[in-house]
C-alpha atoms as a PDB file:
ATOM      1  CA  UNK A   1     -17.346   7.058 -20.617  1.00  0.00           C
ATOM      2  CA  UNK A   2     -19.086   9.993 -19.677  1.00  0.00           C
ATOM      3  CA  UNK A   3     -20.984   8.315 -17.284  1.00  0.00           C
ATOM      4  CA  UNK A   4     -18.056   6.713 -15.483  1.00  0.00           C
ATOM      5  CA  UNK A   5     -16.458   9.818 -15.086  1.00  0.00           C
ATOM      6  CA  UNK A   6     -19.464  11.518 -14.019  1.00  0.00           C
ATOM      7  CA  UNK A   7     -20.035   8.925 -11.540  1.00  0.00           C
ATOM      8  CA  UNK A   8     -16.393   8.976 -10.019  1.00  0.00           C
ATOM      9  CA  UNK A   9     -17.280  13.009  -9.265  1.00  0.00           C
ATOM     10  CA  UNK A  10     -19.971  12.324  -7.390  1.00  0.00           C
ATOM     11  CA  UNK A  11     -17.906  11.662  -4.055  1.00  0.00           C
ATOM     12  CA  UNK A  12     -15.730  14.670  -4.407  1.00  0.00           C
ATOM     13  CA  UNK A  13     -18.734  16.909  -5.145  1.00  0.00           C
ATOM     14  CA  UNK A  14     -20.558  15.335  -1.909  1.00  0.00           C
ATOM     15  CA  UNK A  15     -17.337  16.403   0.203  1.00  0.00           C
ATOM     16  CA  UNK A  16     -16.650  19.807  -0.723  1.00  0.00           C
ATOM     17  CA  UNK A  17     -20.599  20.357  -0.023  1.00  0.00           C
ATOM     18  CA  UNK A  18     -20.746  21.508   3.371  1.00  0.00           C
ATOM     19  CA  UNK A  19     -24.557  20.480   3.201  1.00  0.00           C
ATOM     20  CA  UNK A  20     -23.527  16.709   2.151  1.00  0.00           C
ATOM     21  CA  UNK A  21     -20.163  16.413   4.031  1.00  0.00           C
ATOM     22  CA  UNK A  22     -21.217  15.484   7.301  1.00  0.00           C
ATOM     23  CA  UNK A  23     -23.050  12.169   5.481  1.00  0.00           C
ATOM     24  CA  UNK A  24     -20.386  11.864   2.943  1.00  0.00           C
ATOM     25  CA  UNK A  25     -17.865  11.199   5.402  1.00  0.00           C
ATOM     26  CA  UNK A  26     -19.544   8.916   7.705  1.00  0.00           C
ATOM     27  CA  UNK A  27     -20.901   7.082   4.418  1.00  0.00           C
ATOM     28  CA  UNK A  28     -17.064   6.851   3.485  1.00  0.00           C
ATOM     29  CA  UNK A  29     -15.574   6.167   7.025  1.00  0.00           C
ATOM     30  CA  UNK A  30     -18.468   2.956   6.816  1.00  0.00           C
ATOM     31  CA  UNK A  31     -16.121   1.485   3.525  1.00  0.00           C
ATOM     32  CA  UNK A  32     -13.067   2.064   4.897  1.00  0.00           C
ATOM     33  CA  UNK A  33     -13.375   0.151   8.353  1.00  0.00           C
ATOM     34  CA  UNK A  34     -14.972  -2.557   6.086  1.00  0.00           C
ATOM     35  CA  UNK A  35     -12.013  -2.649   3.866  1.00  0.00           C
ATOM     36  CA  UNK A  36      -9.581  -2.247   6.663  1.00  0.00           C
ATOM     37  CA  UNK A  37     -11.247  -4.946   8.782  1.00  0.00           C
ATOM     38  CA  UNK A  38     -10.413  -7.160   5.994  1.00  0.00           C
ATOM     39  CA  UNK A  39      -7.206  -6.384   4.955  1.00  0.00           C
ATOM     40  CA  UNK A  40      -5.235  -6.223   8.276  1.00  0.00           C
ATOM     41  CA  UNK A  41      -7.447  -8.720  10.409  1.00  0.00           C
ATOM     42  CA  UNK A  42      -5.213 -11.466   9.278  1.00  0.00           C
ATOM     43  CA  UNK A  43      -2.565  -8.879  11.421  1.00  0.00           C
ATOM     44  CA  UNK A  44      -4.414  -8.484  14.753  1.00  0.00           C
ATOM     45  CA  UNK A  45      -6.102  -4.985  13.300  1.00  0.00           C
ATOM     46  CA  UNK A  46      -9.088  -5.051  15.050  1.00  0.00           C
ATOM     47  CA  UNK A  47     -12.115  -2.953  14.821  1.00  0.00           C
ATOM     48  CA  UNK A  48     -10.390   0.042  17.094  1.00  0.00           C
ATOM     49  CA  UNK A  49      -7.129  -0.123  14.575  1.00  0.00           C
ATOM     50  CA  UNK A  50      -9.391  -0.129  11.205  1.00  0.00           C
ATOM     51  CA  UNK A  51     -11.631   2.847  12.894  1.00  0.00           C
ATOM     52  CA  UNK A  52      -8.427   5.066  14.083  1.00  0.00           C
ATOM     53  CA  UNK A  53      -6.666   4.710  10.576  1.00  0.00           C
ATOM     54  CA  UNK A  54      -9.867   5.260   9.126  1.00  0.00           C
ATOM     55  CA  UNK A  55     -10.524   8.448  10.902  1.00  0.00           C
ATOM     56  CA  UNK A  56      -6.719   9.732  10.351  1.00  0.00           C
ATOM     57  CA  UNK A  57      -7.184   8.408   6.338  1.00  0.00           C
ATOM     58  CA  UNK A  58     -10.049  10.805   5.992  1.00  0.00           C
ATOM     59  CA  UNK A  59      -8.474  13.596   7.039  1.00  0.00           C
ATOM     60  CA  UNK A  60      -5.758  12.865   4.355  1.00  0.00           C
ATOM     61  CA  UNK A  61      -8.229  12.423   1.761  1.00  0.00           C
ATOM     62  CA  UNK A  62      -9.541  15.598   2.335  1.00  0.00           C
ATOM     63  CA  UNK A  63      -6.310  17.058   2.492  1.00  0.00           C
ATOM     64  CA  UNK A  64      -5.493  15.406  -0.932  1.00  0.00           C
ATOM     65  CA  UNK A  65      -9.207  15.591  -2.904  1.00  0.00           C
ATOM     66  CA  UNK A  66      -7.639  17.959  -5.392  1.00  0.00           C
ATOM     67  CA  UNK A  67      -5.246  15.572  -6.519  1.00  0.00           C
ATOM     68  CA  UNK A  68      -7.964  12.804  -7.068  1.00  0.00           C
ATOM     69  CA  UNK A  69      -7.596  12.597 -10.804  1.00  0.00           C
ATOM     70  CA  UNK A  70     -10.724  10.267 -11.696  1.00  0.00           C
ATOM     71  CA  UNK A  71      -8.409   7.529 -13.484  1.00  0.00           C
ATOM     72  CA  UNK A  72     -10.084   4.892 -10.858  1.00  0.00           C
ATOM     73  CA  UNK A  73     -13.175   4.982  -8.620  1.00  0.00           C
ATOM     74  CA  UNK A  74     -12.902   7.546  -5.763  1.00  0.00           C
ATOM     75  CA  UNK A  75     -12.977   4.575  -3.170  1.00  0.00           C
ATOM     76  CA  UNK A  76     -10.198   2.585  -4.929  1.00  0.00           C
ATOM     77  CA  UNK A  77      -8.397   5.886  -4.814  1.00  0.00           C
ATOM     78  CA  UNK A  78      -9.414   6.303  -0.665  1.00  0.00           C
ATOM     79  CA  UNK A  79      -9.442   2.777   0.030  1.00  0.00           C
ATOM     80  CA  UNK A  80      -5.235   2.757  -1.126  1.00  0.00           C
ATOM     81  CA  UNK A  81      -4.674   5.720   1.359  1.00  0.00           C
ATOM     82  CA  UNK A  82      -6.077   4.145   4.025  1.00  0.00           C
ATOM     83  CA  UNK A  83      -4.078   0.781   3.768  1.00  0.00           C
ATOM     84  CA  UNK A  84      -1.183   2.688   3.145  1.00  0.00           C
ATOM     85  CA  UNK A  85      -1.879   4.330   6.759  1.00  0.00           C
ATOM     86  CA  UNK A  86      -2.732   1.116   7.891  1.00  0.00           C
ATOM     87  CA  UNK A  87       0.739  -0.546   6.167  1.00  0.00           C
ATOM     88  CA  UNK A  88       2.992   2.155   8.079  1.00  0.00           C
ATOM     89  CA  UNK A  89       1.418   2.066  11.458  1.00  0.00           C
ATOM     90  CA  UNK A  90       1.884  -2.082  11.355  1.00  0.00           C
ATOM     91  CA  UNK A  91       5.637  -1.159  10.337  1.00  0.00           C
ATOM     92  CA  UNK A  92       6.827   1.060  12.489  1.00  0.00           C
ATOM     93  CA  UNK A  93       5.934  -1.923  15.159  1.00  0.00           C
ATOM     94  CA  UNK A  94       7.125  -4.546  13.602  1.00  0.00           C
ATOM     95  CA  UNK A  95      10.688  -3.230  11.935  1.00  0.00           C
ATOM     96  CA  UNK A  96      12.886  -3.248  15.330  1.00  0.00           C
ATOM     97  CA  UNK A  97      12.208  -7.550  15.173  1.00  0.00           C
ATOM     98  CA  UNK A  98      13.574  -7.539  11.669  1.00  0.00           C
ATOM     99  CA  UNK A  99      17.043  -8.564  10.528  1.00  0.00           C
ATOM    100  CA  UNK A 100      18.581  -7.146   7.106  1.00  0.00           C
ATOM    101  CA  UNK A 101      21.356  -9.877   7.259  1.00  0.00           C
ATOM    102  CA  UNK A 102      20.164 -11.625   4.205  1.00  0.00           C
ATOM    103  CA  UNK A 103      20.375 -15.495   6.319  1.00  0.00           C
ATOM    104  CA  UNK A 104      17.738 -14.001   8.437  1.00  0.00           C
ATOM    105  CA  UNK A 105      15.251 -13.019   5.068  1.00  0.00           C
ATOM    106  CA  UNK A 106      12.736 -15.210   4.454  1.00  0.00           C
ATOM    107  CA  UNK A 107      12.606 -17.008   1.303  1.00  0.00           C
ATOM    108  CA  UNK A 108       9.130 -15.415  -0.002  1.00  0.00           C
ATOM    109  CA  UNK A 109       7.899 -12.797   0.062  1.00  0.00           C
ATOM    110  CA  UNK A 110       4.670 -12.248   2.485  1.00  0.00           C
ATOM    111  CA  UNK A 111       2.116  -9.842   1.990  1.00  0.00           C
ATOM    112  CA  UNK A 112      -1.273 -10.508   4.492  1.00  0.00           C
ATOM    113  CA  UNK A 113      -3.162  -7.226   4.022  1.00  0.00           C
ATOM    114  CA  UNK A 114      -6.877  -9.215   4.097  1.00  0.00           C
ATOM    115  CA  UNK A 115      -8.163 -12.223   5.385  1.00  0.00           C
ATOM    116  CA  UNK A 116      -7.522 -14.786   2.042  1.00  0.00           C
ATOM    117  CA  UNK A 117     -11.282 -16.585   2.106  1.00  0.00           C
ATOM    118  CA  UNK A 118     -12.963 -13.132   2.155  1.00  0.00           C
ATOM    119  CA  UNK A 119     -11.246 -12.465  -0.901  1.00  0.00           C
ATOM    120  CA  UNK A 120     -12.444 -13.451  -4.059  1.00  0.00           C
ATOM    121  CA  UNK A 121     -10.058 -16.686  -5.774  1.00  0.00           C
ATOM    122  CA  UNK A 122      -9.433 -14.553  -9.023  1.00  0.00           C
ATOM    123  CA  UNK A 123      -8.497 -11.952  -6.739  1.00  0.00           C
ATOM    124  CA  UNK A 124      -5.985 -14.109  -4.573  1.00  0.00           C
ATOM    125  CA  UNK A 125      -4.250 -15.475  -8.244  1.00  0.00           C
ATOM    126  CA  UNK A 126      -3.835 -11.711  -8.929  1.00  0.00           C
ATOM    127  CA  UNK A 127      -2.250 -11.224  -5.725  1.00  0.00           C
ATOM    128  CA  UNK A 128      -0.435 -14.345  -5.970  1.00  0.00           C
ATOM    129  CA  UNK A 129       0.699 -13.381  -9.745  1.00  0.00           C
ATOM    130  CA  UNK A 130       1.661  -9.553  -8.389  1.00  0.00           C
ATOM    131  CA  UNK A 131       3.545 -11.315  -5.372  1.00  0.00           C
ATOM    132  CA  UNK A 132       5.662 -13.647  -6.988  1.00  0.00           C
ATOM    133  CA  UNK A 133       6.705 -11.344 -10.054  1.00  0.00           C
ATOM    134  CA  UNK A 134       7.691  -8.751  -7.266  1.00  0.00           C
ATOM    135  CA  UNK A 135       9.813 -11.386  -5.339  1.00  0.00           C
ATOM    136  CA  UNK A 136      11.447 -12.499  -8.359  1.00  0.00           C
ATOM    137  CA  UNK A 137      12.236  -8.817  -9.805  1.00  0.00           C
ATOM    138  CA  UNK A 138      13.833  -8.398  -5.988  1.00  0.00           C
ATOM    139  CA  UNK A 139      16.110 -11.777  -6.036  1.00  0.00           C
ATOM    140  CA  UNK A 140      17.290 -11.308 -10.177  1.00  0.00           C
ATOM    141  CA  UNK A 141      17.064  -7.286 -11.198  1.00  0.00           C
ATOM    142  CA  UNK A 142      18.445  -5.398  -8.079  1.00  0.00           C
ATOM    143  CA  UNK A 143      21.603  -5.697  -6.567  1.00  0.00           C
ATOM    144  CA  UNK A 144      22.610  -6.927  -2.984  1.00  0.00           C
ATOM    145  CA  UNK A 145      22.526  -4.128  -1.675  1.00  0.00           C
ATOM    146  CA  UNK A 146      19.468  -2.952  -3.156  1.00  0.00           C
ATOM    147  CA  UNK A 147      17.791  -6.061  -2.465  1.00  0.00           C
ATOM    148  CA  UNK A 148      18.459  -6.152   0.918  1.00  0.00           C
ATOM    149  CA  UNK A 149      17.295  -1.938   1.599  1.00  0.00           C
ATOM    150  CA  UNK A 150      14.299  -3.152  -0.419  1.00  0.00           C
ATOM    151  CA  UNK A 151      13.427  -5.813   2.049  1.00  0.00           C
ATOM    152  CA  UNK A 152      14.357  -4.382   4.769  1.00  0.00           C
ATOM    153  CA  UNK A 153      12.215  -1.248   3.593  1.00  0.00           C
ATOM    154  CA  UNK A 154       9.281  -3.060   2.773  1.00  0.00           C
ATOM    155  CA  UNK A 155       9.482  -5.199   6.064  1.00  0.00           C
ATOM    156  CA  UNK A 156       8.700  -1.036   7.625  1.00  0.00           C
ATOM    157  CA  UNK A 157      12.435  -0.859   8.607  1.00  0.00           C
ATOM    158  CA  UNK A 158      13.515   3.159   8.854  1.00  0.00           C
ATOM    159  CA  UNK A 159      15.554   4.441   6.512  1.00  0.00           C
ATOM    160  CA  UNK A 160      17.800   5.838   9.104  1.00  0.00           C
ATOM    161  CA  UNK A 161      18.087   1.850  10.821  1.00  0.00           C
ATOM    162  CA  UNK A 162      19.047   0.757   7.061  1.00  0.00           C
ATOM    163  CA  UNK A 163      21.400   3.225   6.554  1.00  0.00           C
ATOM    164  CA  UNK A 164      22.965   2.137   9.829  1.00  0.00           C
ATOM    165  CA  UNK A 165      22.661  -1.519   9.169  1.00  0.00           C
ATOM    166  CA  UNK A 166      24.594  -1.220   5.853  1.00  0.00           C
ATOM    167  CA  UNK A 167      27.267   0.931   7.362  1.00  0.00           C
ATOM    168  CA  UNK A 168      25.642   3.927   4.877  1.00  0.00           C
ATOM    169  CA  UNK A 169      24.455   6.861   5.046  1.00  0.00           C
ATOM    170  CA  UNK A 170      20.393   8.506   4.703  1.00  0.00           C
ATOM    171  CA  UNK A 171      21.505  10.103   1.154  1.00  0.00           C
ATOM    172  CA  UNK A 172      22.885   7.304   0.083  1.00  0.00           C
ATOM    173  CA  UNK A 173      19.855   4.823   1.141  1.00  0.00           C
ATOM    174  CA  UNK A 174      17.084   6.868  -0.447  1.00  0.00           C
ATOM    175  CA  UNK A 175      19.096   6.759  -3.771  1.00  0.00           C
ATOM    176  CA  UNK A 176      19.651   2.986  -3.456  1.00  0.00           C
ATOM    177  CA  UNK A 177      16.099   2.572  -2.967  1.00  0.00           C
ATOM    178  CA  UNK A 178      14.913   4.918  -5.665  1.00  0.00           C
ATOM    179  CA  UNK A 179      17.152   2.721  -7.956  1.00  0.00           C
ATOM    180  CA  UNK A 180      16.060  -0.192  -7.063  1.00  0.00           C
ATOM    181  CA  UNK A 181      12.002   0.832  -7.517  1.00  0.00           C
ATOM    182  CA  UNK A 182      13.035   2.276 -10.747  1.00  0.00           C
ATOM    183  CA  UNK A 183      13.907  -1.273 -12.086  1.00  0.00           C
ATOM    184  CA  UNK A 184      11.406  -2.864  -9.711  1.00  0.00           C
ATOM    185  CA  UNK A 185       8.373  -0.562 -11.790  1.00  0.00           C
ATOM    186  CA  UNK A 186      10.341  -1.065 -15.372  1.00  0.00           C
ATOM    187  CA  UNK A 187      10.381  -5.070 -14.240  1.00  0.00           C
ATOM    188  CA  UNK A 188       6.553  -4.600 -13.606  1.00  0.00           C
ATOM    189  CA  UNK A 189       5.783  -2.620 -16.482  1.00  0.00           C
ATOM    190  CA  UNK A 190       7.516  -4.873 -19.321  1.00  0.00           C
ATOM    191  CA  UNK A 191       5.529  -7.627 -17.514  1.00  0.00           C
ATOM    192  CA  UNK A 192       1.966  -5.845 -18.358  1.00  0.00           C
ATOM    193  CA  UNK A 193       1.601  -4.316 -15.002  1.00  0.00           C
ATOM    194  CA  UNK A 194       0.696  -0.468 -13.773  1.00  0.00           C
ATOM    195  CA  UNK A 195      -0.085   1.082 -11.021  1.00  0.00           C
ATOM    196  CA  UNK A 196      -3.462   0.881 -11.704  1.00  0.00           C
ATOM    197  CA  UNK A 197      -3.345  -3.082 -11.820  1.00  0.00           C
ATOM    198  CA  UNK A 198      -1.508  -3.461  -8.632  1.00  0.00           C
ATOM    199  CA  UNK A 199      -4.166  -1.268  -6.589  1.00  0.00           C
ATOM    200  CA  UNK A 200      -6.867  -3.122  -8.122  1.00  0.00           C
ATOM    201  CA  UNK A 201      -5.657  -6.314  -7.022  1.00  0.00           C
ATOM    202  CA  UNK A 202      -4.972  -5.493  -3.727  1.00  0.00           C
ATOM    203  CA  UNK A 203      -7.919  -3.000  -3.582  1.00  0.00           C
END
């Protein structure tokens, strides 16, 4: 154990070391173009998309080292800022050709972050498994209105446009959607799932 914790140090160390930095963060940028290649090529992100939210995830990650906690490896931890970047950027382009009328929804949910034969098949039945828990939380736990902010959300609809969709108001919206995670994550939870689980799988 005190190995494994030593080891997950080693990055941080190497990027508050103004002697190591310079390599640490090209060594680092390398990973997460490879990652984000994968996971949004399926979308059209190319290799100038993966290297711009690369380049704006590192910045974040140095911005956020302190909170690194060393609960997963360091690249797990970068890797999920980086397709988090990634995930917004693709939403704010793609939310104005969604509809949150729920005859317009599709019937599963869809989730292409990486191209499926580069992943591993245990990997894809994890995904798979996450995927179709989540949609099924969504359709029986939340209510309409919940599940269709939810949706809408997650399809990278502003909260603002879902507020006016729903004839609501921004207040209002961010505490349907914090009600609706909240029994989205105690859905998740009572099914053997944490946080930690869900990055890994989609890592």
């Amino acid at each position: 154990m005190t190995e494994q914790i030593a080891a997950r140090d080693v990055w941080p160390r190497r990027l508050r070391d103004e002697s190591q930095r310079e390599a640490a963060l090209a060594e680092l940028r390398e990973i997460l173009v490879r990652g984000l290649k994968r996971a949004f090529g399926a979308q059209g992100g190319g290799e100038s998309f993966s290297e711009d939210v690369a380049q704006e995830a590192l910045l974040k990650i140095l911005e956020k080292l302190d909170q690194f906690s060393g609960r997963s490896k360091f690249t797990t931890w970068a890797m999920s800022i980086a397709i988090r970047i990634g995930t917004s950027q693709f939403r704010r382009k793609r939310f104005q050709d969604v509809s949150i009328n729920t005859g317009d929804r599709d019937d599963n949910l869809q989730m292409n972050w990486a191209d499926e034969e580069a992943i591993p098949v245990e990997r894809r039945q994890e995904q798979q498994a996450v995927l179709g828990l989540l949609q099924q939380l969504i359709e029986n736990s939340l209510t309409d209105r919940q599940r269709r902010a939810t949706e809408a959300l997650m399809h990278g609809m502003p909260v603002e446009e879902i507020a006016a969709r729903i004839s609501s108001n921004r207040n209002a919206v961010y505490k349907l959607i914090h009600d609706a995670r909240a029994r989205l994550r105690q859905g998740l939870e009572s099914a053997g799932y944490g946080a930690d689980d869900i990055l890994t799988a989609f890592a």
